[in-house]
Protein backbone atom coordinates (compact mmCIF):
# COMPACT_ATOMS: atom_id res chain seq x y z
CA UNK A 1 12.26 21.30 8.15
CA UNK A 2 14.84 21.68 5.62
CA UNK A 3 16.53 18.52 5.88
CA UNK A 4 13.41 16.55 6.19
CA UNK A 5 12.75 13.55 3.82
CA UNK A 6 8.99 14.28 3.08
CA UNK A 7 9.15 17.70 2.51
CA UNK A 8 12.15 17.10 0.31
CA UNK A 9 10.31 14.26 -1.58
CA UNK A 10 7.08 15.92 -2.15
CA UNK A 11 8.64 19.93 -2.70
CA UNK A 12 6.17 21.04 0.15
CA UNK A 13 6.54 23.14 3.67
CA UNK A 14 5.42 21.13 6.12
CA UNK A 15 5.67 17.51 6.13
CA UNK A 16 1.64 17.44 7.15
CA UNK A 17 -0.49 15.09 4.37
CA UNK A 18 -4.04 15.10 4.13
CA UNK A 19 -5.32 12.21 3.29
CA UNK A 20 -7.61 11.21 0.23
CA UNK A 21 -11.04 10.28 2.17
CA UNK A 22 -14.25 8.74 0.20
CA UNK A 23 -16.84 11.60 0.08
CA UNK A 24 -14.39 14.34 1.64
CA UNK A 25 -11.68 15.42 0.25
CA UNK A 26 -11.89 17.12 -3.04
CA UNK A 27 -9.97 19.52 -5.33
CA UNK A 28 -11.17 22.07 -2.40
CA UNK A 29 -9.89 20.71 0.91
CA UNK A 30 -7.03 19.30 -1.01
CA UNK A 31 -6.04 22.86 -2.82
CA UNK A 32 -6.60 24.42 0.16
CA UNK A 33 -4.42 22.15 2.31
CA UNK A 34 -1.69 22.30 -0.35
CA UNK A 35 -1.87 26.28 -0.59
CA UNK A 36 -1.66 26.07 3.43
CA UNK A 37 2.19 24.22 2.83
CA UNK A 38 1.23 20.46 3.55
CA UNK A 39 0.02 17.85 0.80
CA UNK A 40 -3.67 17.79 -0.16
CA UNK A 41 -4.94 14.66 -1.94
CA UNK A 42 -8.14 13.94 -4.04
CA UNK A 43 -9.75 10.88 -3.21
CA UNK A 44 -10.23 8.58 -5.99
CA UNK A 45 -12.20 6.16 -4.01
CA UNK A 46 -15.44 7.98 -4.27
CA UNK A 47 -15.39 9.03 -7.77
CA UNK A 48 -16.22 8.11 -11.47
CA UNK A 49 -13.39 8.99 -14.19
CA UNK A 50 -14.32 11.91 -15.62
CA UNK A 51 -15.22 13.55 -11.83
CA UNK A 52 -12.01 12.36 -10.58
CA UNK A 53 -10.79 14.50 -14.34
CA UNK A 54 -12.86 17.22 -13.32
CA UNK A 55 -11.10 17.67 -9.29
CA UNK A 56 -8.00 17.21 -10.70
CA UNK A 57 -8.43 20.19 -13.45
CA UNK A 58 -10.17 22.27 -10.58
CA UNK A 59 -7.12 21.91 -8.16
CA UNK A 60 -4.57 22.92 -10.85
CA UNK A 61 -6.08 26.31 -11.37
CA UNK A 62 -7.12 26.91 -7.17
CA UNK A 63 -3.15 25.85 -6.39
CA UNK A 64 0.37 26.71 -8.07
CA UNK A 65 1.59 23.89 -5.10
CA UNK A 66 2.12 19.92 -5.42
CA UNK A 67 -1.30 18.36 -4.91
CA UNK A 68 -1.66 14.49 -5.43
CA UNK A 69 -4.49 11.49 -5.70
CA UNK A 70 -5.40 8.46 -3.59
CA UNK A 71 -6.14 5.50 -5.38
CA UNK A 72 -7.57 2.40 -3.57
CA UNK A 73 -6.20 -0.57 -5.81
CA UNK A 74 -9.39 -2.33 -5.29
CA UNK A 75 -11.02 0.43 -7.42
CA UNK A 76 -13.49 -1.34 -10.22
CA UNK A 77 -11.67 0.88 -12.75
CA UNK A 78 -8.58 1.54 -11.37
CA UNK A 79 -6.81 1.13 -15.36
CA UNK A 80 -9.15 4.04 -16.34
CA UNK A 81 -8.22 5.97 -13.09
CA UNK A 82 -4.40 5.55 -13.60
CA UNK A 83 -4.46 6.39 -17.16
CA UNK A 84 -5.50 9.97 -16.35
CA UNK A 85 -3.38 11.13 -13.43
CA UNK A 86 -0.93 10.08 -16.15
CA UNK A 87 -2.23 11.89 -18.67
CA UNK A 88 -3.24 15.13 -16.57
CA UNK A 89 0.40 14.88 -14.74
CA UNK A 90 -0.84 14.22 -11.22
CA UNK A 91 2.38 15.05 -9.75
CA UNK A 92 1.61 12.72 -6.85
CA UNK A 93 -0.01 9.55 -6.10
CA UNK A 94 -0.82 7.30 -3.31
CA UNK A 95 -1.81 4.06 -3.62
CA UNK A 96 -3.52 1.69 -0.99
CA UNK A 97 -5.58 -1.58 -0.64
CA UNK A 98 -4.06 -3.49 -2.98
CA UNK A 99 -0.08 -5.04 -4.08
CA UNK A 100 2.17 -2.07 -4.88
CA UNK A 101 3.62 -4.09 -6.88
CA UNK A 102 0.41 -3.57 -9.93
CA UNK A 103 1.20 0.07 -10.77
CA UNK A 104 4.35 1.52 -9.01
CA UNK A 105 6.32 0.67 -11.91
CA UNK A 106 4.22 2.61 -14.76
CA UNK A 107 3.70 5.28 -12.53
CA UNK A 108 6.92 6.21 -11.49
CA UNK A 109 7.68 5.51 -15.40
CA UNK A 110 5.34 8.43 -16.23
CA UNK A 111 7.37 10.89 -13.54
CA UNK A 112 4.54 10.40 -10.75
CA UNK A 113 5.88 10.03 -7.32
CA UNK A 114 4.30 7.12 -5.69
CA UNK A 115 3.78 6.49 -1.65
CA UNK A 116 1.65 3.11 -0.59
CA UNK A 117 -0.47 2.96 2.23
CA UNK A 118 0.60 -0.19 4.59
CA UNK A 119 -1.25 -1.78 7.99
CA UNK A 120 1.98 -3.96 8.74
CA UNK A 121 5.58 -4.19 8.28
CA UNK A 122 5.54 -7.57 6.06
CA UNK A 123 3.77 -4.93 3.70
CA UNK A 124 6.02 -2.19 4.53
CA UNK A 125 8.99 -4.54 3.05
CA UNK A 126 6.72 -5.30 0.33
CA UNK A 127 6.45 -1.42 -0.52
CA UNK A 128 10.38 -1.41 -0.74
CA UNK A 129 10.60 -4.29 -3.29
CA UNK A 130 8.14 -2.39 -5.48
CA UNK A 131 9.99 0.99 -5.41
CA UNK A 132 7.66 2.81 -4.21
CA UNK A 133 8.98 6.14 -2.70
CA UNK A 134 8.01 6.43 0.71
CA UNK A 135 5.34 4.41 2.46
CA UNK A 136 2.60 5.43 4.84
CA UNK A 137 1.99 3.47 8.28
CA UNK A 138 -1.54 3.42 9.59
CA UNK A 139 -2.51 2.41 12.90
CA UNK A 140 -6.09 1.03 12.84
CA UNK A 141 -7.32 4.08 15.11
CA UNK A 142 -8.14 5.64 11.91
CA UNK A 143 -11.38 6.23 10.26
CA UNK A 144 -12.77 3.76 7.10
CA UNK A 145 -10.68 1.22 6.20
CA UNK A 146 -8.33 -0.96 7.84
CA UNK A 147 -6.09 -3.81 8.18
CA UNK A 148 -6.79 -7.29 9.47
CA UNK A 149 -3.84 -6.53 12.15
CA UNK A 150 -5.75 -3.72 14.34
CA UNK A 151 -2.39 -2.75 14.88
CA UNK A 152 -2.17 0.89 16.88
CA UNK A 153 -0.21 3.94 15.27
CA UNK A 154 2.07 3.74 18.32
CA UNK A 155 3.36 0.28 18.45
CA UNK A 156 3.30 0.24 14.24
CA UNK A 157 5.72 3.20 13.61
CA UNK A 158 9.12 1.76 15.35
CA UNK A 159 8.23 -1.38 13.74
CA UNK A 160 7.79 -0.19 10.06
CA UNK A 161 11.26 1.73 10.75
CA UNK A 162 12.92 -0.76 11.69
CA UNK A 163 11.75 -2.53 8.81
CA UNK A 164 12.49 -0.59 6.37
CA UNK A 165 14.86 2.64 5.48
CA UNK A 166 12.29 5.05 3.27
CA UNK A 167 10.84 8.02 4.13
CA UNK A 168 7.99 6.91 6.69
CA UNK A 169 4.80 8.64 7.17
CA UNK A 170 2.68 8.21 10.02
CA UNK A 171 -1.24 7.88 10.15
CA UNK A 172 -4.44 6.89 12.65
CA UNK A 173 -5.16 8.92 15.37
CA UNK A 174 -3.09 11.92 14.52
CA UNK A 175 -4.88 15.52 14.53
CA UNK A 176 -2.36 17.45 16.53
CA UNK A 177 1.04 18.92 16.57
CA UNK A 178 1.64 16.70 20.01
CA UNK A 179 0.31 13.42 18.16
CA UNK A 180 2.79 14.73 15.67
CA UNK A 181 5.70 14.87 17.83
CA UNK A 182 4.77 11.77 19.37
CA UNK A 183 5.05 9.77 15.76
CA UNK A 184 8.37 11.64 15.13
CA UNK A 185 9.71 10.37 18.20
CA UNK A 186 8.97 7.11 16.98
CA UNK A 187 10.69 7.46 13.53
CA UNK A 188 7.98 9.23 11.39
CA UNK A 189 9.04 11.65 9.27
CA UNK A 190 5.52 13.14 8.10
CA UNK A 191 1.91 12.51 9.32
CA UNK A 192 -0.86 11.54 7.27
CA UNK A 193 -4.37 13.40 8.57
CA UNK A 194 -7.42 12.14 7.79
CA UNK A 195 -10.40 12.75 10.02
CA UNK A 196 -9.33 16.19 11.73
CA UNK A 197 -9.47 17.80 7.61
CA UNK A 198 -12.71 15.37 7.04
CA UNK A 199 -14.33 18.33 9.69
CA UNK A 200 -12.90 21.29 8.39
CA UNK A 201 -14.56 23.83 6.00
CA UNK A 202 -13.09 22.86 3.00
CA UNK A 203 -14.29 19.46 3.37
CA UNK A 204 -17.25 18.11 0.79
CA UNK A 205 -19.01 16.24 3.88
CA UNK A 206 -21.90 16.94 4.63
CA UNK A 207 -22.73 18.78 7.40
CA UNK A 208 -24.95 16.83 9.46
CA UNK A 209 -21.77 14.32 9.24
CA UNK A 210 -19.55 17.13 10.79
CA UNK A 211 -21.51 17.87 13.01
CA UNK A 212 -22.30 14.58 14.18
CA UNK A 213 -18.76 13.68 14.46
CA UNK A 214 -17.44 16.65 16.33
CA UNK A 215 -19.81 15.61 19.35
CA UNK A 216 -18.79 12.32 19.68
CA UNK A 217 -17.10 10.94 23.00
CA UNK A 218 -14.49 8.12 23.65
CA UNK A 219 -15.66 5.11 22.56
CA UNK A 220 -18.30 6.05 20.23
CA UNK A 221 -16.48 4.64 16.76
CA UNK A 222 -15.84 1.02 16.24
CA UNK A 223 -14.29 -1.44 14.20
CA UNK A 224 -16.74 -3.33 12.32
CA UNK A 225 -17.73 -5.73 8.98
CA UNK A 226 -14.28 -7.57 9.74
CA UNK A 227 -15.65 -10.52 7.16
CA UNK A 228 -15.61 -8.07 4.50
CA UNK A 229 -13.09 -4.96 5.01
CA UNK A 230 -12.37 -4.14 8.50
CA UNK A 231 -14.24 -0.38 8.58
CA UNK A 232 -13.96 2.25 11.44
CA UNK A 233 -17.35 3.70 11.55
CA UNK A 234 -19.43 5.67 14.33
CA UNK A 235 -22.21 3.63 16.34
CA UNK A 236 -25.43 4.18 14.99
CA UNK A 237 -28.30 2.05 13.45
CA UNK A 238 -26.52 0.85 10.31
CA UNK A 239 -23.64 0.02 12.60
CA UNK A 240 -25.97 -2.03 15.06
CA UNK A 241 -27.39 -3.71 12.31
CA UNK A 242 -23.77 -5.02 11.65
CA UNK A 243 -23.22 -6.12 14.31
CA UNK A 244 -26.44 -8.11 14.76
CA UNK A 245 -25.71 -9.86 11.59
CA UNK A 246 -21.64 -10.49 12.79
CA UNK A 247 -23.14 -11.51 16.03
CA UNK A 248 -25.25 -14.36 14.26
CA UNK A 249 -22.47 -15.56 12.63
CA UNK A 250 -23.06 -14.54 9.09
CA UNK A 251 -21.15 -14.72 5.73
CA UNK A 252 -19.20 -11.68 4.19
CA UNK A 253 -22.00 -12.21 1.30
CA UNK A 254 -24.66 -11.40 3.76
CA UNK A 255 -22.96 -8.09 5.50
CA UNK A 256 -22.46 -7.00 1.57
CA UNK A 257 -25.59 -7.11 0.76
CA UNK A 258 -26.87 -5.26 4.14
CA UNK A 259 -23.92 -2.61 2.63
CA UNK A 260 -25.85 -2.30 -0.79
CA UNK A 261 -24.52 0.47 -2.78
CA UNK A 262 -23.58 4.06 -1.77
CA UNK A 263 -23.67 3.16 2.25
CA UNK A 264 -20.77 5.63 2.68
CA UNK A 265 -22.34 8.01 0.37
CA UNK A 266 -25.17 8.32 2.36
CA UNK A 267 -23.51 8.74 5.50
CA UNK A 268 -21.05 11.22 4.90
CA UNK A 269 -22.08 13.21 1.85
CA UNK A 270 -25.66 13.38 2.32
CA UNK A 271 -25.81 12.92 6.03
CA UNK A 272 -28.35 10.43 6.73
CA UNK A 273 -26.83 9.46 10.25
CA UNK A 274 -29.04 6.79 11.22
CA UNK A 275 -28.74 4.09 7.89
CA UNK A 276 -25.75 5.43 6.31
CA UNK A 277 -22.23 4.41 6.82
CA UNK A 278 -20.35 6.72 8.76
CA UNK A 279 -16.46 6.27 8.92
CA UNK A 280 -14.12 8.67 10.95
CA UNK A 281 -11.57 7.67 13.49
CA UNK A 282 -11.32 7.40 16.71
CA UNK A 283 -9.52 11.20 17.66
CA UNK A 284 -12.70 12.30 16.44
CA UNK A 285 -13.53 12.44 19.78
CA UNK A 286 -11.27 15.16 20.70
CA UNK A 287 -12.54 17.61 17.90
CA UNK A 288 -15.36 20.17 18.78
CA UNK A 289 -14.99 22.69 16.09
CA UNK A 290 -15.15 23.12 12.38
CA UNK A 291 -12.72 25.13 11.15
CA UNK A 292 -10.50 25.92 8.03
CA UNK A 293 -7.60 23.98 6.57
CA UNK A 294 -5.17 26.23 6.71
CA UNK A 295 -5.91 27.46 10.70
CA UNK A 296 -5.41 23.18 11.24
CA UNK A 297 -1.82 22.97 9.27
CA UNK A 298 -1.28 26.24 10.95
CA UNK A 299 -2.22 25.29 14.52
CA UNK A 300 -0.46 21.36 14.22
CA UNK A 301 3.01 22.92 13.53
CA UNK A 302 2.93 25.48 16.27
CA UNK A 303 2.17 22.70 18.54
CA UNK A 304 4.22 20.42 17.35
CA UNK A 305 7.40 23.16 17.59
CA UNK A 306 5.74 24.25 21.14
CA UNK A 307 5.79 20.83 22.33
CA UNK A 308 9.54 19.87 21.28
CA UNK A 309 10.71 22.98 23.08
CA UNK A 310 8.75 21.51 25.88
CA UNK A 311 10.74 18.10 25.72
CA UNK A 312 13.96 19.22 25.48
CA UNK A 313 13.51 21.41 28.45
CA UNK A 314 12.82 18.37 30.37
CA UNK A 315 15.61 16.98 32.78
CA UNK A 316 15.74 13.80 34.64
C-alpha cells in the first residue's frame, strides 16, 4: 500500500475510511478506527459546537494517528463548526451536502486537508475546480443521505474516474475486503465505510438500533422522503408513514413536519425502532454480528489481499 494515493494523502495504513455518521460515530469509533490504521471521522452532523469541541479533544488524547471531521454544508452553524476544527487543528476534514466551493479554500488555507463527498460526476468535476484534495463517490446503496441520481457504487466509480484525475474514494454498499477489491477494480483508490462501523462496538448507537439492523434481510431498507432529502432508512412505522404521505402526493413542507425534530436521534441513539428514523444501508443485510473496529479494518484487508490472490490466479 505504499504507493497508494489515500494512504499517502491522509499519512494512514490502510486506505479504509470510516465515515462520519449522525448519532454514530464519535471520538470512540473514530479513535479506535484510526488506532486500527484506517481514517476515523467525527460526525459533525449530529452535534452542537462545543460537543463537536469536546469529541475532537477526546480523540486527540485516545489516538497519536490522523483522525478527521465530517461536516454536512447544510449544517445551521456550519461558520461556528469550521471555525473550530481550525482552531483545534482537525488535521482532516470532509465536507458533503453542499458546494465545495464555500469552505475548501479557508480550510486548506488553515493546513486542513479537505475531501468532498459527491453523488455524480458533474459534482465530481465540481470538487476539482474547488481544490479539494480527493473526492469521495457514493453510490446511493448507502445508509442516510443521498443524491437525487440513485446512482449505484458500481456504475458511479468508472464514471467519477474518468471524470476526474484525484485520488478517488469509494462508498455505498462496501463492508468487505471483496466489495473492496471490487471498487479498486473500478478505479477506487480507498473505500469509505459507513454502516458496517455504525454496528460495531465502538459505535455510540444505540443498541436496540444494532441490533435491529444486524437482522435485517434483502430488501428491508428503502429510499424514501425524495421531496425533501433522498434518505436510506429501514422499513418500519415512521417509514410507512412516509410513504403514505409521498403516496398522497404531498409537499416537502408536509413530510418535514411529519420529520419534526430529532427523528434520527430517536432512531439510532435512543432506539425507538418503531417512530424514529432509522438510516443504514442496504449491506446491512449481510451483517449478523457486532464486533470491534479494529477486528473489521483487520478482517476487510485480509479479504481484500485473499481475494486479489484469488483473481490473479484466475486463467481464461
Amino acid at each position: 500500500m505504499e504507493k497508494n494515493r489515500i494512504t499517502q494523502l491522509f499519512g494512514i495504513k490502510y486506505p479504509i475510511i470510516q465515515a462520519g455518521m449522525v448519532w454514530c460515530s464519535g471520538w470512540r469509533l473514530a479513535s479506535a478506527v484510526s488506532n486500527s490504521g484506517g481514517l476515523g471521522l467525527i460526525g459533525a452532523g449530529s452535534m452542537y459546537p462545543e460537543t463537536l469541541r469536546e469529541q475532537i479533544k477526546k480523540c486527540k488524547l485516545a489516538t497519536g494517528n490522523p483522525f478527521g471531521v465530517n461536516i454536512p454544508l447544510m449544517y445551521p452553524q456550519v461558520e461556528e463548526i469550521m471555525q473550530i476544527v481550525m482552531d483545534e487543528k482537525v488535521p482532516i476534514v470532509f465536507t458533503s451536502a453542499g458546494n465545495p466551493k464555500t469552505w475548501t479554500p479557508e480550510l486548506k488555507a488553515a493546513g486542513i486537508i479537505v475531501t468532498h463527498v459527491v453523488s455524480g460526476s458533474k459534482f465530481a468535476i465540481k470538487c476539482v475546480e474547488a481544490g479539494v484534495d480527493a473526492v469521495v463517490a457514493e453510490g446511493f446503496e448507502a445508509g442516510g443521505h443521498n443524491g437525487r441520481e440513485e446512482t449505484t457504487t458500481l456504475t458511479l466509480i468508472p464514471q467519477v474516474r474518468k471524470a476526474t484525475g484525484l485520488p478517488l474514494i469509494a462508498a455505498g454498499g462496501i463492508a468487505t475486503g471483496k466489495g473492496m477489491a471490487a471498487v479498486f477494480a473500478l478505479g477506487a483508490e480507498g473505500v469509505q465505510v459507513g454502516t458496517r462501523f455504525a454496528l460495531t462496538e465502538e459505535s455510540s448507537a444505540s443498541e436496540a438500533f444494532k441490533q435491529k439492523c444486524i437482522s435485517l434481510n434483502e430488501g428491508d431498507t428503502m429510499l424514501s422522503l425524495k421531496k425533501v432529502s433522498p434518505t436510506r432508512m429501514v422499513k418500519n412505522d415512521f417509514y410507512r408513514q412516509v410513504q403514505e404521505l409521498e403516496d398522497k402526493g404531498a409537499s416537502a413542507d408536509e413530510l418535514r413536519s411529519l420529520l419534526g425534530r430529532g427523528r434520527s436521534r430517536r432512531g439510532i441513539f435512543e432506539g425507538d425502532l418503531v417512530e424514529g428514523e432509522l438510516e443504514i444501508g442496504q449491506i446491512a443485510s449481510l451483517i449478523d454480528s457486532i464486533v470491534p473496529a479494529e477486528q473489521v479494518v483487520r478482517e476487510m484487508m485480509k479479504e481484500y489481499s485473499e481475494t486479489v490472490e484469488k483473481l490473479n490466479r484466475i486463467v481464461f
